[in-house]
C-alpha atoms as a PDB file:
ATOM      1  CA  UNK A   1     113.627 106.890 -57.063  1.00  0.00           C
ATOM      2  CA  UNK A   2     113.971 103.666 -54.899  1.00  0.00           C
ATOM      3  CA  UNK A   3     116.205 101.092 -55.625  1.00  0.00           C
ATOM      4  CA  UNK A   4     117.140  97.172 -54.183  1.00  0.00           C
ATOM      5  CA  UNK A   5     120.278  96.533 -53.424  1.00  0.00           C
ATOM      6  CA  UNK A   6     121.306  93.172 -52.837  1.00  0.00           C
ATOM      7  CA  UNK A   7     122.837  92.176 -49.096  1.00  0.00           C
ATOM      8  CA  UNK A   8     126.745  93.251 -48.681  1.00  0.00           C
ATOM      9  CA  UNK A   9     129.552  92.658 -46.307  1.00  0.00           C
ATOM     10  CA  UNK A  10     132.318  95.314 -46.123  1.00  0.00           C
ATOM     11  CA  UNK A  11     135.836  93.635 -46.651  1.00  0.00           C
ATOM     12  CA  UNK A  12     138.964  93.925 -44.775  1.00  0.00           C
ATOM     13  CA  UNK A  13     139.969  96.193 -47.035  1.00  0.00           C
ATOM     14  CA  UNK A  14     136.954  98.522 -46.288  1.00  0.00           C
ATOM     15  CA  UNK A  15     135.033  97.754 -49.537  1.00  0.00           C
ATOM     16  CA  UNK A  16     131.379  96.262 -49.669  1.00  0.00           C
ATOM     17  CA  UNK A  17     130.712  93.275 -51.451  1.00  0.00           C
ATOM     18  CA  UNK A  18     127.602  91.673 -52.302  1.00  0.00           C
ATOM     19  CA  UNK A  19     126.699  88.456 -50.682  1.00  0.00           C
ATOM     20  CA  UNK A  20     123.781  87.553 -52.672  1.00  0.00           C
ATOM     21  CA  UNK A  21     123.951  86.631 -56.430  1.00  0.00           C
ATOM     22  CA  UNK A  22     120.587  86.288 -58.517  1.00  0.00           C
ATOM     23  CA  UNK A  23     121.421  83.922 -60.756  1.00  0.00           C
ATOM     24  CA  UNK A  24     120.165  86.283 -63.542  1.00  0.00           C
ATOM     25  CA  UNK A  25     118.164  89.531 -64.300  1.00  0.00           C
ATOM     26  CA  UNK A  26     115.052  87.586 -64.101  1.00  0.00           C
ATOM     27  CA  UNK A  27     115.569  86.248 -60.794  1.00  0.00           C
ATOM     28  CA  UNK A  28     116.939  89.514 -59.696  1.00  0.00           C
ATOM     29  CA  UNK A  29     113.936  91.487 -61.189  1.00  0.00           C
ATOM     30  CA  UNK A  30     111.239  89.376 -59.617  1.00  0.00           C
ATOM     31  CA  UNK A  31     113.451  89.730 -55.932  1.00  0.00           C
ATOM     32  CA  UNK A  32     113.330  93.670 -56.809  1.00  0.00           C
ATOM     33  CA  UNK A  33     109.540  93.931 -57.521  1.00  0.00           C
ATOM     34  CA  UNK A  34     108.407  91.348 -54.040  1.00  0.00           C
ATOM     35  CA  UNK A  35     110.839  93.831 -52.257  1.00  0.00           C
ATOM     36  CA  UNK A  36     109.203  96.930 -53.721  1.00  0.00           C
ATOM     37  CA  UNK A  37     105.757  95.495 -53.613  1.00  0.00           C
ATOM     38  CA  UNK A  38     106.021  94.833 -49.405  1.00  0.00           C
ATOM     39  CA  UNK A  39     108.157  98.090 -49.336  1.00  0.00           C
ATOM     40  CA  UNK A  40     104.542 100.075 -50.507  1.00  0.00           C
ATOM     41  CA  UNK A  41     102.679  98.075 -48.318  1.00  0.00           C
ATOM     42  CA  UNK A  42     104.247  98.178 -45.037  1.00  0.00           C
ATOM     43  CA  UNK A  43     104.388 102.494 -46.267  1.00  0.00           C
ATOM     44  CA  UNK A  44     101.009 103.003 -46.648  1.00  0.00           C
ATOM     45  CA  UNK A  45     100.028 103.079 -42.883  1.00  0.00           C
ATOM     46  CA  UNK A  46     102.993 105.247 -42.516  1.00  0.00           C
ATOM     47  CA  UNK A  47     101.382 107.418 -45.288  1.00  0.00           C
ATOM     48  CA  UNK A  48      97.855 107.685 -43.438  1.00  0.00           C
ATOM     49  CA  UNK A  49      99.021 108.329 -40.195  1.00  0.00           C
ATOM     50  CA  UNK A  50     100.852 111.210 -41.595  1.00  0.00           C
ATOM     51  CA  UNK A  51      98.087 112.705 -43.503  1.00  0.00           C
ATOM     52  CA  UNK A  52      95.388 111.802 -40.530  1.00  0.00           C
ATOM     53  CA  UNK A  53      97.903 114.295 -38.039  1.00  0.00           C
ATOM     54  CA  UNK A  54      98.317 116.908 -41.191  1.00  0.00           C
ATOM     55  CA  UNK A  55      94.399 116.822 -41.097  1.00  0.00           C
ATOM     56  CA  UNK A  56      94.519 117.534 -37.072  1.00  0.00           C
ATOM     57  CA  UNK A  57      96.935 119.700 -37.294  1.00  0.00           C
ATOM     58  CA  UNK A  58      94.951 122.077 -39.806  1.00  0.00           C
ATOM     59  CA  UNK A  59      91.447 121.228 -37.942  1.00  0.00           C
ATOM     60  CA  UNK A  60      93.439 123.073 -34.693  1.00  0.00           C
ATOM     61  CA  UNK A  61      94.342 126.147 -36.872  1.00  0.00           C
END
């Protein structure tokens, strides 16, 4: 499934740390669910197009 991961920065020493804290699950749930939310939005043209050229595709066969 999808999941949010806050923003990280990789150390010197080649790990990543995050550089945004929610300051609890709250906060970090609603940030996860506008994230998801615009996520399926901004996919569902995506979606169409890709069924609209399946749809061409089989009209040609």
């Amino acid at each position: 499934g999808l999941f949010v991961a806050m923003p990280s920065k990789r150390t010197p020493d080649g790990e990543f740390r995050d550089i945004a804290h929610p300051i609890n699950s709250n906060t970090r749930a609603k940030i996860q669910e506008a994230v998801l939310a615009a996520y399926e939005v901004a996919e569902e043209p995506v979606a169409s197009e890709e069924k609209s050229a399946d749809e061409s595709v089989a009209e040609e066969n």
